[in-house]
Protein backbone atom coordinates (compact mmCIF):
# COMPACT_ATOMS: atom_id res chain seq x y z
CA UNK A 1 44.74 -22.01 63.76
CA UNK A 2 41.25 -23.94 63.01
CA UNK A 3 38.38 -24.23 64.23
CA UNK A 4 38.46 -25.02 67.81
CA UNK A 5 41.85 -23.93 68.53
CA UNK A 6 42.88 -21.10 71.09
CA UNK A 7 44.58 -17.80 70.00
CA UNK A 8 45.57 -15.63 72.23
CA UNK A 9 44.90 -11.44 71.56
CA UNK A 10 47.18 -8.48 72.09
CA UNK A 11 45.71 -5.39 72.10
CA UNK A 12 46.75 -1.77 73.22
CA UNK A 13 44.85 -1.78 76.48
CA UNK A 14 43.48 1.48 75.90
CA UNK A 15 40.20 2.27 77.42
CA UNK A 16 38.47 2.29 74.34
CA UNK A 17 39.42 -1.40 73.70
CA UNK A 18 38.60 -1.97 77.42
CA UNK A 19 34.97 -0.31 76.77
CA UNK A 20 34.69 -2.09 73.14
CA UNK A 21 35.83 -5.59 73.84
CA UNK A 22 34.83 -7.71 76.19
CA UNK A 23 34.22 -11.68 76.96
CA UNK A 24 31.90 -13.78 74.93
CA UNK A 25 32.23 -10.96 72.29
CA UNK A 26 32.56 -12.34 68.48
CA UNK A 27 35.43 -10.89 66.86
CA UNK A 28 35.89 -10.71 63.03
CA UNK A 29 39.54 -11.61 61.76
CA UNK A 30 40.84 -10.22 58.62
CA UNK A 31 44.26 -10.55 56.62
CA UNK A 32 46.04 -7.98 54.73
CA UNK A 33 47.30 -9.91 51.34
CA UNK A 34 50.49 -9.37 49.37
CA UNK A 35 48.66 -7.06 47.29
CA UNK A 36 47.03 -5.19 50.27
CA UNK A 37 43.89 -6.18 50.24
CA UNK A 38 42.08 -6.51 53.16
CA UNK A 39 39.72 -10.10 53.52
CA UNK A 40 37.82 -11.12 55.99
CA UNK A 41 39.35 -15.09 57.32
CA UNK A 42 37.52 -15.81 60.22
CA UNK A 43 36.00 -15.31 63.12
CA UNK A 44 37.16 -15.34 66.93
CA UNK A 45 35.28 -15.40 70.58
CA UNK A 46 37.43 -14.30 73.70
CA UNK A 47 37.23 -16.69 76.55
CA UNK A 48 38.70 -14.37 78.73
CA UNK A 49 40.94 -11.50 79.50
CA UNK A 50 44.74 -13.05 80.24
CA UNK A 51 46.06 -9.71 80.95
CA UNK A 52 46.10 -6.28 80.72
CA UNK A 53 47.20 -6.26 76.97
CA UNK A 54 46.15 -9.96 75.97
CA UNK A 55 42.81 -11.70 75.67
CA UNK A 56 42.20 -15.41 74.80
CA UNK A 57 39.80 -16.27 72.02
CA UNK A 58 38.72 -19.53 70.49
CA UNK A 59 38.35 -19.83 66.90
CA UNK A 60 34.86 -20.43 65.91
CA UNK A 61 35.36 -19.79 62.08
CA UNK A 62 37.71 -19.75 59.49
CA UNK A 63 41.37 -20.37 59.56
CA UNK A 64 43.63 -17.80 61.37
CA UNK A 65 47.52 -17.12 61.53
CA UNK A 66 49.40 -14.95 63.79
CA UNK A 67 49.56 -11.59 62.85
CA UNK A 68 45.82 -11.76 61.51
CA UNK A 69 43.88 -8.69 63.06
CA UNK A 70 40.99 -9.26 64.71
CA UNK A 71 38.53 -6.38 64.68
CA UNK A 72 35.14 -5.11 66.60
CA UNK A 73 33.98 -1.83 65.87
CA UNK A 74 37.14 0.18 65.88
CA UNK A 75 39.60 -1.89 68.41
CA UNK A 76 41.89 -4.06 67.02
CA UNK A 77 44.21 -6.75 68.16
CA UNK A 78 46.81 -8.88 66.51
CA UNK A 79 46.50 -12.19 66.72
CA UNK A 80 49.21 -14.21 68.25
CA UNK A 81 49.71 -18.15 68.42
CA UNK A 82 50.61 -18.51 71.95
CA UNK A 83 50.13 -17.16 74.87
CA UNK A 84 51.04 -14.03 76.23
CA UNK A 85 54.46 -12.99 77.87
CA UNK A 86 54.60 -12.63 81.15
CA UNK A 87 57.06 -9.26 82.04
């Protein structure tokens, strides 16, 4: 995903993502490479909150895949390329 594009969030939904995360928020993406390393690809900003588990984001830097983790402070969520499931 580029710059521009939407990629949707799944996180844990624990409080301390809840407390941590929130819209407008800029989000840091990182990629764990074949020879775990750990780089920093991009950058995200959620639009919203989709669902209990899922936030959309925009891309606002870099180039992101699915299964990228995007990181503030210590929350984390995976990034996915569409959106979330409905159960």
């Amino acid at each position: 995903m580029k710059v521009g594009q939407t990629a949707y969030l799944f996180h844990s939904g624990t409080e301390d993502v809840k407390k941590t995360i929130h819209v407008n928020d800029i989000l840091t993406v990182y990629r764990i490479t074949p020879l775990c390393e750990i780089k920093a690809v991009g950058k995200v900003k959620v639009l919203s909150i989709t669902a209990d588990t899922y936030f959309k984001s925009e891309v606002i830097e870099g180039e992101i895949r699915p299964n990228d983790i995007a990181k503030k402070g210590n929350a984390s969520c995976l990034v996915i390329s569409i959106g979330f499931c409905s159960p």
